[in-house]
N, C-alpha and C. Protein backbone atom coordinates (compact mmCIF):
# COMPACT_ATOMS: atom_id res chain seq x y z
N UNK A 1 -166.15 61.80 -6.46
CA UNK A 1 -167.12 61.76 -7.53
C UNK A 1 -167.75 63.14 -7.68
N UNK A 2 -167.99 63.53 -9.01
CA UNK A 2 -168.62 65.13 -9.56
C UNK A 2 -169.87 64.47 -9.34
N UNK A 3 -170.88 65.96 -9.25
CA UNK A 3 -172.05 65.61 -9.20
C UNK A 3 -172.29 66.21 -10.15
N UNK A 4 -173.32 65.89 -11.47
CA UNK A 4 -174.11 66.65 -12.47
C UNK A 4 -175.58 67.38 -11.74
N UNK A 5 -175.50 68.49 -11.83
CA UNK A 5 -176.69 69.00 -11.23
C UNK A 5 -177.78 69.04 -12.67
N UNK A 6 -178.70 68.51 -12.71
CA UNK A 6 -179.80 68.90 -13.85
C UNK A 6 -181.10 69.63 -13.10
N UNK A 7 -180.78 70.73 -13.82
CA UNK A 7 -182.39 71.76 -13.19
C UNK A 7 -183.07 71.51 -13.78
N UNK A 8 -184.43 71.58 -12.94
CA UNK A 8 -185.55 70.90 -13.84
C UNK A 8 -186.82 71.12 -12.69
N UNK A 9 -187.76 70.78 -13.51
CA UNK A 9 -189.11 70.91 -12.56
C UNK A 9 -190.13 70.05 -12.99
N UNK A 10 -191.48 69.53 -12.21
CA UNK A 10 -191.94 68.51 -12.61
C UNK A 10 -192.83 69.20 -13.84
N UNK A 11 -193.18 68.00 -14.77
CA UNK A 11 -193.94 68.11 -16.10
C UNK A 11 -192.87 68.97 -17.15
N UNK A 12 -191.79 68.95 -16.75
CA UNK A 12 -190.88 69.56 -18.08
C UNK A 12 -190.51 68.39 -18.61
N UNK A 13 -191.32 68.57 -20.25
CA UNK A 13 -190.89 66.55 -20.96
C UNK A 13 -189.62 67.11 -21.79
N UNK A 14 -188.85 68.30 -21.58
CA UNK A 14 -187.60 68.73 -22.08
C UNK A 14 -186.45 68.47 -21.15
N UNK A 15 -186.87 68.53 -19.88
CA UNK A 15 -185.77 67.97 -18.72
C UNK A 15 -185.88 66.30 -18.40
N UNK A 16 -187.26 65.86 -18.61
CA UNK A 16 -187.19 64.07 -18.30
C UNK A 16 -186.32 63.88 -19.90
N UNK A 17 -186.08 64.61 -21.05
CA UNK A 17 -185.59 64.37 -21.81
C UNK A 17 -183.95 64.32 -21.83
N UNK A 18 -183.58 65.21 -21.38
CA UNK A 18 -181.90 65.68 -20.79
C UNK A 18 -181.75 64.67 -19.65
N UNK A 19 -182.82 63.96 -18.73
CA UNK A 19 -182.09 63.12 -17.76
C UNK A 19 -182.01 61.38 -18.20
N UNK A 20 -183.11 61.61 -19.37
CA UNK A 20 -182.91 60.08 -19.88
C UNK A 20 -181.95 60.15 -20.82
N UNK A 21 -181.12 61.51 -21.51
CA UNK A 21 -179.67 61.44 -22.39
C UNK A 21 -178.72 60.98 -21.51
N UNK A 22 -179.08 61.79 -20.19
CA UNK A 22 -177.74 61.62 -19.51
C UNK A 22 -177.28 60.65 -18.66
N UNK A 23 -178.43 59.77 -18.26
CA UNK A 23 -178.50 58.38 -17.62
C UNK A 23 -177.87 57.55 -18.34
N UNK A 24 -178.65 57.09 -19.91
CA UNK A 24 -178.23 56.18 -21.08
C UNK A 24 -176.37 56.61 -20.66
N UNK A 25 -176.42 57.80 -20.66
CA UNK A 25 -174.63 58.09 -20.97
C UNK A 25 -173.48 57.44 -20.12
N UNK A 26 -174.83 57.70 -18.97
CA UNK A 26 -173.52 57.25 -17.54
C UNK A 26 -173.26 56.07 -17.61
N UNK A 27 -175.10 55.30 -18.16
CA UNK A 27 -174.80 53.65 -17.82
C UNK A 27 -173.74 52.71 -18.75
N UNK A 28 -173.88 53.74 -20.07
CA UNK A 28 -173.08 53.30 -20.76
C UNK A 28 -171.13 52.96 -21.24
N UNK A 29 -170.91 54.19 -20.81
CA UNK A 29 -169.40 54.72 -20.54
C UNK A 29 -169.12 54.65 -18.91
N UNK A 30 -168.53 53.82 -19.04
CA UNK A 30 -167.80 52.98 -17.49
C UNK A 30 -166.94 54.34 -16.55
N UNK A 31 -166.13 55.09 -17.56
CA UNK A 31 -165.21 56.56 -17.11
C UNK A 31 -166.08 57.36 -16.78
N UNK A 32 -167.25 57.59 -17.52
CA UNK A 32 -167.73 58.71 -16.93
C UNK A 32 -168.82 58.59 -15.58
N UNK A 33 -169.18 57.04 -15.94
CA UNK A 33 -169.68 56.15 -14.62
C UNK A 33 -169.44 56.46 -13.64
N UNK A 34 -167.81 56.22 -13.32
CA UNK A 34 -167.33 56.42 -12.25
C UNK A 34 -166.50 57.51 -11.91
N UNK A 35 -167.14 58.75 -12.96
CA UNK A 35 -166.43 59.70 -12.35
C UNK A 35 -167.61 60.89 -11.84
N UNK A 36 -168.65 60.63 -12.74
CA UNK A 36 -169.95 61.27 -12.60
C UNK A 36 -171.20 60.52 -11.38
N UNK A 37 -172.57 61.66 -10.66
CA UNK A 37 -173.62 60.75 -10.21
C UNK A 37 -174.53 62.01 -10.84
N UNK A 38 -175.62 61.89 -11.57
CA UNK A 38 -176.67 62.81 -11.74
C UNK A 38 -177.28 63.01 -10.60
N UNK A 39 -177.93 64.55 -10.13
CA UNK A 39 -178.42 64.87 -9.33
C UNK A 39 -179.33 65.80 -9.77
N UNK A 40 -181.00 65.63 -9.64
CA UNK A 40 -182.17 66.26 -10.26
C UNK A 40 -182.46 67.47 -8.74
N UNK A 41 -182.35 69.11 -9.74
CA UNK A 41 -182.56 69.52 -8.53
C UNK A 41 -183.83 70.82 -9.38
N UNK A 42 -184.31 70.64 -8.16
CA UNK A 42 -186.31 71.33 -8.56
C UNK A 42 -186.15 72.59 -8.07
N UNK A 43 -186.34 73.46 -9.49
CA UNK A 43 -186.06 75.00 -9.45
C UNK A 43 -187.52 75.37 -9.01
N UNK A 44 -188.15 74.71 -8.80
CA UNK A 44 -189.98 75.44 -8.63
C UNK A 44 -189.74 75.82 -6.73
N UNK A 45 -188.63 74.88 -5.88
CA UNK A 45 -188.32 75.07 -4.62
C UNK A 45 -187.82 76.12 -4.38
N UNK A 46 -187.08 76.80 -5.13
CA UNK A 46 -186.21 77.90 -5.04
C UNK A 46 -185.99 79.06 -5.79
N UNK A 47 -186.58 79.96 -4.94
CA UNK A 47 -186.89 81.40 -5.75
C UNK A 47 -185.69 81.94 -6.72
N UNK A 48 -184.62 81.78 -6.17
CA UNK A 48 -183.35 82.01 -7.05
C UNK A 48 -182.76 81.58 -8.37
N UNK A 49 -183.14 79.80 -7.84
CA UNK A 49 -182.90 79.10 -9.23
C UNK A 49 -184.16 79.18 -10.23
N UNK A 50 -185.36 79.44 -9.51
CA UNK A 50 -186.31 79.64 -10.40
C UNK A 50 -186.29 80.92 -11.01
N UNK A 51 -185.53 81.91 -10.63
CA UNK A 51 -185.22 83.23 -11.29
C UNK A 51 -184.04 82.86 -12.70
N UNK A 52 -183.09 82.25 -12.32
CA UNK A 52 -182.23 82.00 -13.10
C UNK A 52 -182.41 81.12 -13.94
N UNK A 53 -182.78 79.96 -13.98
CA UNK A 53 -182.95 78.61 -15.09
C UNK A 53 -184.89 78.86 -15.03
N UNK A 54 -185.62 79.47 -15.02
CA UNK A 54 -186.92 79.02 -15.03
C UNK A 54 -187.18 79.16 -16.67
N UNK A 55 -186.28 79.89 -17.48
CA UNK A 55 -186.93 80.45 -18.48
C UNK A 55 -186.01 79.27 -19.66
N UNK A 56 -184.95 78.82 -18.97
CA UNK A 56 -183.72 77.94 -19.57
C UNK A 56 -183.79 76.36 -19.60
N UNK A 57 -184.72 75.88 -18.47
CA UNK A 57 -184.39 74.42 -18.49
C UNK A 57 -184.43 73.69 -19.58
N UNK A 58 -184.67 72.13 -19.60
CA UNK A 58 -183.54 71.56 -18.77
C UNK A 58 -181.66 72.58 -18.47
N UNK A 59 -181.00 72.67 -18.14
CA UNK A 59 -179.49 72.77 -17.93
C UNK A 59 -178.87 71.85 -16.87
N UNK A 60 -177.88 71.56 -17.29
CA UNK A 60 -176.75 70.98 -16.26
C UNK A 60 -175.60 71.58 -15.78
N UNK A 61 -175.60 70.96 -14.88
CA UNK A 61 -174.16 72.08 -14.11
C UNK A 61 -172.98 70.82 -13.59
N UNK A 62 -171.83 71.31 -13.95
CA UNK A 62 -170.79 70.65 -13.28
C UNK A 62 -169.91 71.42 -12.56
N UNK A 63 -169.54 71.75 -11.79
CA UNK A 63 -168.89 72.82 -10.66
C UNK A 63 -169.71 73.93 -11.09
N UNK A 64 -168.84 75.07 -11.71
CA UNK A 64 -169.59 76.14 -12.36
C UNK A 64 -169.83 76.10 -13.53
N UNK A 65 -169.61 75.38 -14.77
CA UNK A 65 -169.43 75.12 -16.08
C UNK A 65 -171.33 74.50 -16.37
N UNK A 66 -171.49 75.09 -17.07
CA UNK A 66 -173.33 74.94 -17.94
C UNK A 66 -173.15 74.21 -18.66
N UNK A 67 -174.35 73.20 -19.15
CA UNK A 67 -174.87 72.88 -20.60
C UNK A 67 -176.06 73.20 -20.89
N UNK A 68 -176.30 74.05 -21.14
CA UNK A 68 -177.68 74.61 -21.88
C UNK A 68 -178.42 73.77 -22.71
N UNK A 69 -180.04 73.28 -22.63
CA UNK A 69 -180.82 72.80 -24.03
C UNK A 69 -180.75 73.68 -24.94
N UNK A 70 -180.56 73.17 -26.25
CA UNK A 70 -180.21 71.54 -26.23
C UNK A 70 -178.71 70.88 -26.53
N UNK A 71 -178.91 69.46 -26.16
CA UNK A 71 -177.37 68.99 -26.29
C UNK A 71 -178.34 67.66 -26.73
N UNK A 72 -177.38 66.68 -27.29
CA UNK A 72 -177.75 65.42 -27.62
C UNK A 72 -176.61 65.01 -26.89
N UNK A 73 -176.51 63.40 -27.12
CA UNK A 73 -176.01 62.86 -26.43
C UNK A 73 -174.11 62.86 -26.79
N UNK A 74 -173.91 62.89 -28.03
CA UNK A 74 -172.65 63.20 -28.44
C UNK A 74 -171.80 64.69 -27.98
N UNK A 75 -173.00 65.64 -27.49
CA UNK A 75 -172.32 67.04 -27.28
C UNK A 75 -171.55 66.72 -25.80
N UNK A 76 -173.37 66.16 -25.23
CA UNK A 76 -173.51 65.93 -24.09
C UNK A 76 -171.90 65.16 -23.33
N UNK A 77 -171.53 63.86 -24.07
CA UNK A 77 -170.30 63.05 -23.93
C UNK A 77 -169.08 63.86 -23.88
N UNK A 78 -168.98 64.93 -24.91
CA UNK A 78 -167.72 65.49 -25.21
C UNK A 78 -167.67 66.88 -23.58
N UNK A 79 -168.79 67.31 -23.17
CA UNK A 79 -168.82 67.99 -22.32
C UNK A 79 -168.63 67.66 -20.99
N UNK A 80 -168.84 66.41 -20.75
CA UNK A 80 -168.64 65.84 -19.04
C UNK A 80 -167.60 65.15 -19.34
N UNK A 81 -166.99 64.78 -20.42
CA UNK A 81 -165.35 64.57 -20.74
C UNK A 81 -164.47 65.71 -20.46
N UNK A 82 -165.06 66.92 -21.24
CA UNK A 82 -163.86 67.63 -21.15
C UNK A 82 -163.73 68.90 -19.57
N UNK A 83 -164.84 68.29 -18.73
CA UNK A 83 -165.11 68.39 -17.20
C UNK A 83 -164.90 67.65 -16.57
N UNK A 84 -163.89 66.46 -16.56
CA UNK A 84 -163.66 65.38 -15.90
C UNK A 84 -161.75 65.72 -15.24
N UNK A 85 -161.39 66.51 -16.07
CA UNK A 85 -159.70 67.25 -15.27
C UNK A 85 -159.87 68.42 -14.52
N UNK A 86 -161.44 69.42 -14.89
CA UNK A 86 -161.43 70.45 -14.13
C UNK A 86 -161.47 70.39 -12.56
């Protein structure tokens, strides 16, 4: 199973926004269900990621491959699809 990394930090209502697209997504589509698990990871912990995504969040990560805000949920679908052979 891939893990979706979503950076994010508390009181960003732009990242609780990207994790309630991407939940609806998983629960919904059975393939990407079981090929995906979201994983919320807090850039305010880490000087690095807070250097890199502090100015960007929400983003998601699948190996090395980004999705930058914003995405809706249709971009969102076509992107952890077409990260599901990588």
């Amino acid at each position: 199973m891939k893990e979706i990394l979503l950076y994010t930090t508390s009181g960003c209502h732009l990242c609780e926004e990207a994790a309630r697209i991407a939940n609806y997504l998983l629960h919904q589509d059975m393939m990407l269900n079981s090929t995906y698990k979201l994983k919320l990871v807090e850039i305010a912990n880490d000087d690095i990621f807070l250097e890199k995504y502090g100015l960007r969040i929400p983003v998601l990560s699948v190996e090395s491959d980004e999705l930058g805000w914003p995405f809706d949920i249709e971009s969102l679908e076509s992107w952890l699809k077409s990260n599901m052979s990588v």
